[in-house]
N, C-alpha and C. Protein backbone atom coordinates (compact mmCIF):
# COMPACT_ATOMS: atom_id res chain seq x y z
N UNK A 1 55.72 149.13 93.57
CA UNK A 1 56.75 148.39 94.29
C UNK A 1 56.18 147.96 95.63
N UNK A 2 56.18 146.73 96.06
CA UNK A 2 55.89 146.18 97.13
C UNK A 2 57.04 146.20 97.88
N UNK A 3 57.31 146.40 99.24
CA UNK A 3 58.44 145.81 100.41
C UNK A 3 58.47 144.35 100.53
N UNK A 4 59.86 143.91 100.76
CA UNK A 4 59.89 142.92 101.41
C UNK A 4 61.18 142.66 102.35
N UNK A 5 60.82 141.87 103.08
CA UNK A 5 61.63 141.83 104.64
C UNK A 5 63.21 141.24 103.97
N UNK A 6 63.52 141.89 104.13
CA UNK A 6 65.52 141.13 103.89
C UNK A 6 66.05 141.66 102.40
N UNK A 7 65.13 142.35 101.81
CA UNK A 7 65.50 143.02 100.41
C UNK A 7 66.34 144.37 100.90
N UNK A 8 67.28 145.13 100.25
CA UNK A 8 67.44 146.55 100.05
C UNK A 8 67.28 147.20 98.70
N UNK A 9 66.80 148.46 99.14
CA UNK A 9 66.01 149.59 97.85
C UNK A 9 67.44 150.63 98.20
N UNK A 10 66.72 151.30 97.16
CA UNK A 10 67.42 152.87 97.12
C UNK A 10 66.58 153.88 97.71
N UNK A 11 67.11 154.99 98.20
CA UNK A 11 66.15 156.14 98.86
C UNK A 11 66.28 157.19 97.67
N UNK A 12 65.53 157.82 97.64
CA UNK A 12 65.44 159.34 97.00
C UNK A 12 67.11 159.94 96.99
N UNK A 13 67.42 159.88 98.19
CA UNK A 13 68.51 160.23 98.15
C UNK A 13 69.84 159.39 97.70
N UNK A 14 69.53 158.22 97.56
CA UNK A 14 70.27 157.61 96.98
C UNK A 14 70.99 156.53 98.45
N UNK A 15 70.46 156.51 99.59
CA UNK A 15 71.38 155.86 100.00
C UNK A 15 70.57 154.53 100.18
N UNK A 16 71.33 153.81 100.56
CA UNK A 16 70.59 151.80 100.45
C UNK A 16 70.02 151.50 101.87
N UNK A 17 69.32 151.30 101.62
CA UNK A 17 68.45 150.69 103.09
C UNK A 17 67.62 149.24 102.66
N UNK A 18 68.44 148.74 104.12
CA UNK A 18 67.38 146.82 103.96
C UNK A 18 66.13 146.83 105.07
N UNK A 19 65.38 146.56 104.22
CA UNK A 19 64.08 146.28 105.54
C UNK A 19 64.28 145.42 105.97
N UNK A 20 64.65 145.09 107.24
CA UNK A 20 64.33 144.21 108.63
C UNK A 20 63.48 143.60 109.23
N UNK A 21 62.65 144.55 109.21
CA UNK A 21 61.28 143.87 109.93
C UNK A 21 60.21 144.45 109.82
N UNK A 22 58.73 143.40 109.91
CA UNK A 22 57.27 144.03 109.64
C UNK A 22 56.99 145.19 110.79
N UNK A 23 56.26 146.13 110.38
CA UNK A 23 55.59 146.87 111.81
C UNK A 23 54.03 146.44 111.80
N UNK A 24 53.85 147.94 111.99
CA UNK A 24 52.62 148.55 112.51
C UNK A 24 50.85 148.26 110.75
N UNK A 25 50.11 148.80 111.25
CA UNK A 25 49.20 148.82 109.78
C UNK A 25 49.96 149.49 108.99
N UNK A 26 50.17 151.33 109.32
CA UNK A 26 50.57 152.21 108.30
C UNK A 26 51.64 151.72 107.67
N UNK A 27 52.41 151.92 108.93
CA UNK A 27 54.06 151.89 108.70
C UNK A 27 54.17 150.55 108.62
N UNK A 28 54.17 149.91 107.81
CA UNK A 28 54.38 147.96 107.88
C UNK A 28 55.85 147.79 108.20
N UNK A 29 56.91 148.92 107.40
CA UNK A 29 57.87 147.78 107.27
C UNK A 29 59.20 148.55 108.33
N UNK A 30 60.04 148.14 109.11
CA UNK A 30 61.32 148.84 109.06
C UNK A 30 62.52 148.70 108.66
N UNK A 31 63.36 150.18 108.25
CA UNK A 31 64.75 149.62 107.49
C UNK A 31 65.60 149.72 108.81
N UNK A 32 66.94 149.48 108.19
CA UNK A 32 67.81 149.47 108.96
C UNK A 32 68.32 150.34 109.72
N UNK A 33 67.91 151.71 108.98
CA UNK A 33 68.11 152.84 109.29
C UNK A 33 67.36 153.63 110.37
N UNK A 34 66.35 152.85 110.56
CA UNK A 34 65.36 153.05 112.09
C UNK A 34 64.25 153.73 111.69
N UNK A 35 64.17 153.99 110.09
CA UNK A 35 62.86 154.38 109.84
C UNK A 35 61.91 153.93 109.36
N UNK A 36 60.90 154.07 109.19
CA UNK A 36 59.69 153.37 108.80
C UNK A 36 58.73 153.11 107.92
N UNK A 37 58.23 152.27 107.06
CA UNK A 37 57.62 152.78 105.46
C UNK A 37 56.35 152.18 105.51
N UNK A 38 55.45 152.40 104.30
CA UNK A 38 54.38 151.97 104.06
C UNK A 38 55.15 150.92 103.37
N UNK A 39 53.84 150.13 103.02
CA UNK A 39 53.97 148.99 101.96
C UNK A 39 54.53 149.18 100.67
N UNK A 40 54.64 150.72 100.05
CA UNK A 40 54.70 151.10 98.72
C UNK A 40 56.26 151.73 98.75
N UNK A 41 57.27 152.06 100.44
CA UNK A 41 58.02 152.75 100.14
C UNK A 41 58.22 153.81 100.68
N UNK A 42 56.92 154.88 101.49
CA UNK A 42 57.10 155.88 101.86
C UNK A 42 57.43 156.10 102.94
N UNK A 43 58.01 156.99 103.62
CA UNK A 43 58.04 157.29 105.15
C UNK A 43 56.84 158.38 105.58
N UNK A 44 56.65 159.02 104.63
CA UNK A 44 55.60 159.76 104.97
C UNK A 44 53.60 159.34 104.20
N UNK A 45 52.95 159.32 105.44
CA UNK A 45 51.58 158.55 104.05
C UNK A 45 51.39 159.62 103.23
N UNK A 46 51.63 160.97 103.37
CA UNK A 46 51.19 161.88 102.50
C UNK A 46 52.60 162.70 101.65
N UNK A 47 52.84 162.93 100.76
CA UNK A 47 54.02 163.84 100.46
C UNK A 47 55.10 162.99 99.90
N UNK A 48 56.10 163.57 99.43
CA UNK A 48 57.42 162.79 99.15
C UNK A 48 58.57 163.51 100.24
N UNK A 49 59.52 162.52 100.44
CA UNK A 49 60.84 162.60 101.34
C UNK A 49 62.30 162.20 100.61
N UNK A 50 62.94 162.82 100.93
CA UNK A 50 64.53 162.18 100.31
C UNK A 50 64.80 160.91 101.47
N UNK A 51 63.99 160.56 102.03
CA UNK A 51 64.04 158.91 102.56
C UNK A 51 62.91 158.44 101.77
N UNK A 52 62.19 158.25 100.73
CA UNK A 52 61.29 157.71 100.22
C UNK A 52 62.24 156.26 99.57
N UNK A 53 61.86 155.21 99.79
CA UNK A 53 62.05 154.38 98.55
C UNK A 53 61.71 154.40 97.51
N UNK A 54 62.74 154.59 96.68
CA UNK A 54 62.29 154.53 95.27
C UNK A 54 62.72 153.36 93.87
N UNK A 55 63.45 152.30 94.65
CA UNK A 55 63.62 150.98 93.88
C UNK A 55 64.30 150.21 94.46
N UNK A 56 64.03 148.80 93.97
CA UNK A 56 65.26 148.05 94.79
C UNK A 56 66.52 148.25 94.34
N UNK A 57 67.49 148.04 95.32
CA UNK A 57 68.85 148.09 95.11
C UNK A 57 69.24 146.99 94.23
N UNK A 58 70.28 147.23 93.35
CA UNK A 58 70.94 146.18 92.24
C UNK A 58 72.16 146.37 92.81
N UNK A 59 72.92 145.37 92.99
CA UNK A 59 74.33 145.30 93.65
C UNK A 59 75.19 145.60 91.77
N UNK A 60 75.85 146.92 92.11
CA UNK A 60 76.72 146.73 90.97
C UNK A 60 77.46 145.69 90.54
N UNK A 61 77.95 145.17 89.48
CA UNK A 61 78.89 144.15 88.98
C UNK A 61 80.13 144.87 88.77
N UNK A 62 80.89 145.61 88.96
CA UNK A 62 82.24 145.99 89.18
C UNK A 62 82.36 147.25 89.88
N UNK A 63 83.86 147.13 90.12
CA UNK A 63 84.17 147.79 91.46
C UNK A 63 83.90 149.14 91.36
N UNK A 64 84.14 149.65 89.54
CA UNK A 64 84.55 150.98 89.31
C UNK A 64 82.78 151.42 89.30
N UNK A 65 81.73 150.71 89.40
CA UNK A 65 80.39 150.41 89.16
C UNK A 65 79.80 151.55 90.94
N UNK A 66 80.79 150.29 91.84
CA UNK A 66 79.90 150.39 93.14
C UNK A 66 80.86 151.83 93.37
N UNK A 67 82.37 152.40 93.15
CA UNK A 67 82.60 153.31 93.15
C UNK A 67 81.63 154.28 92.95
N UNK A 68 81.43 154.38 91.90
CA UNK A 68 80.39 155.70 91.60
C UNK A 68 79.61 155.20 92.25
N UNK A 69 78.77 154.64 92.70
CA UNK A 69 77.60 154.55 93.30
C UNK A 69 77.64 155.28 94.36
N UNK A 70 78.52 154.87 95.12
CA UNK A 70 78.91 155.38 96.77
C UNK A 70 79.53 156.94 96.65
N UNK A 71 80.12 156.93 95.67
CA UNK A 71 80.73 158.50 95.18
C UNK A 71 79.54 159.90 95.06
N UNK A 72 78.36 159.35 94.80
CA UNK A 72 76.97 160.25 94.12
C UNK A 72 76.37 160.31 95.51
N UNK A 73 76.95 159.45 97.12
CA UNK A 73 76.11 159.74 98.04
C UNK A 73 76.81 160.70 98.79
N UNK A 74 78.49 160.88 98.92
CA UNK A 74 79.15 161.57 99.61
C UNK A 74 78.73 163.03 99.42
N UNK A 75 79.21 163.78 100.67
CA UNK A 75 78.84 165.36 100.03
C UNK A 75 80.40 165.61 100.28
N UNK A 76 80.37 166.74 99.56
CA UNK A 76 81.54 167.71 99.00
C UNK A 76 82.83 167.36 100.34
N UNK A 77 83.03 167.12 101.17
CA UNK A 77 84.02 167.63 102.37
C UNK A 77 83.98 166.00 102.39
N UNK A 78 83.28 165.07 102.39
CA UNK A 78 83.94 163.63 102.36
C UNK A 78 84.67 163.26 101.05
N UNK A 79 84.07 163.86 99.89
CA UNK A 79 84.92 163.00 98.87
C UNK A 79 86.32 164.75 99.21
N UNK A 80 86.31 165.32 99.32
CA UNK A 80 87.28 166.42 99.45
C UNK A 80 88.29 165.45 100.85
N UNK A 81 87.99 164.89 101.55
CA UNK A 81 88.91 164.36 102.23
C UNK A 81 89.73 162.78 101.78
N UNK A 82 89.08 162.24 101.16
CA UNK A 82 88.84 160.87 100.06
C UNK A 82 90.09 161.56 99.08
N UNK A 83 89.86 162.59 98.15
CA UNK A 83 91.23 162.94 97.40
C UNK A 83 92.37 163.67 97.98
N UNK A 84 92.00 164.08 99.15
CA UNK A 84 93.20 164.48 99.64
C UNK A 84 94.34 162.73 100.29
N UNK A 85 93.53 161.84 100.65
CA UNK A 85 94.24 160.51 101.23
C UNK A 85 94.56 160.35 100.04
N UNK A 86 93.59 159.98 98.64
CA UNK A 86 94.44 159.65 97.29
C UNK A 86 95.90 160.19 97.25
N UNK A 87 95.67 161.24 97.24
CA UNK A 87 96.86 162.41 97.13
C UNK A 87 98.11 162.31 97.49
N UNK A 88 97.50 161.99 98.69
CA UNK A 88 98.80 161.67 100.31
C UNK A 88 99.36 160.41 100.01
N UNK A 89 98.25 159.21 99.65
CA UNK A 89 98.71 158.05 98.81
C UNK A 89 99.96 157.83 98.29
N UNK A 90 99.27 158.70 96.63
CA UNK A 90 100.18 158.56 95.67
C UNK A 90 101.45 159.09 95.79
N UNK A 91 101.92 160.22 96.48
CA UNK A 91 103.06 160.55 97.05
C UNK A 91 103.81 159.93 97.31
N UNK A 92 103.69 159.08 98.84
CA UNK A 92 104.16 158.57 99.37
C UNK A 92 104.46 157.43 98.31
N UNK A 93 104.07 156.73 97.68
CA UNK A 93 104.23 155.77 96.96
C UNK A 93 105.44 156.16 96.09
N UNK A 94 105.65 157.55 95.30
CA UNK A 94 106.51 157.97 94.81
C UNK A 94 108.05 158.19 95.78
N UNK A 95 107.74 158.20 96.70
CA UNK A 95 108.71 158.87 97.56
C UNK A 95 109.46 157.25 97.46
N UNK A 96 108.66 156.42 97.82
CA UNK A 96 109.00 154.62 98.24
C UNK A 96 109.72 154.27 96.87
N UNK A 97 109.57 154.70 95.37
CA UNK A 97 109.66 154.14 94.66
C UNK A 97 111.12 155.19 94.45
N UNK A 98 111.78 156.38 94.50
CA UNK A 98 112.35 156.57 94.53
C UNK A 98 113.94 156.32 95.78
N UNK A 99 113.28 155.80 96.74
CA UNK A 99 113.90 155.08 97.75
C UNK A 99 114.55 153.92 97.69
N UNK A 100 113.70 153.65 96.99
CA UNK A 100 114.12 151.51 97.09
C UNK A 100 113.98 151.11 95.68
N UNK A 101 114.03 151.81 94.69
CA UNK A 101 113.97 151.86 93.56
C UNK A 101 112.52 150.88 92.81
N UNK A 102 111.68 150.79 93.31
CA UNK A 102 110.56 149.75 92.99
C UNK A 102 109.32 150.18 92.43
């Protein structure tokens, strides 16, 4: 995999980063994220990182698509706050529909 300036990849960890701009020899490229890669992807020249690039990003084609996508980056206490608003949501919605009959 080569970099290129205005593309976004995926990290190891899964989250999306767009390279911005060329650097240095090693470090050629930077993402958005303020860190820095070789030509191939890495942040580090030696070793692997859960910031490594490891492909370009494909923009999902549906919603329930980019859902999970973004769902596999949260940790436990964000999507735990995410179903508690569902929660609080759907309630309230019940409460409205028993109110105004709708």
């Amino acid at each position: 995999m080569k970099l290129e300036v205005g593309k976004k990849y995926v990290t190891r960890k899964g989250d999306v980063v767009e390279i911005v701009s060329k650097g240095g020899r090693i470090y050629q490229f930077e993402g958005d994220n303020y860190s820095t890669y070789t030509g191939g992807g890495s942040v580090f020249f030696t070793g692997e990182s859960d910031q490594d690039l490891i492909g370009e990003y494909q923009e999902p084609k549906s919603s329930f698509a980019k859902m999970i996508f973004w769902a596999v980056a949260l940790d436990a206490d964000e999507m735990e706050e995410i179903i508690d608003a569902l929660k609080a949501s759907s309630a309230l919605r019940e409460k409205f529909k028993e109110a105004y009959g709708k």
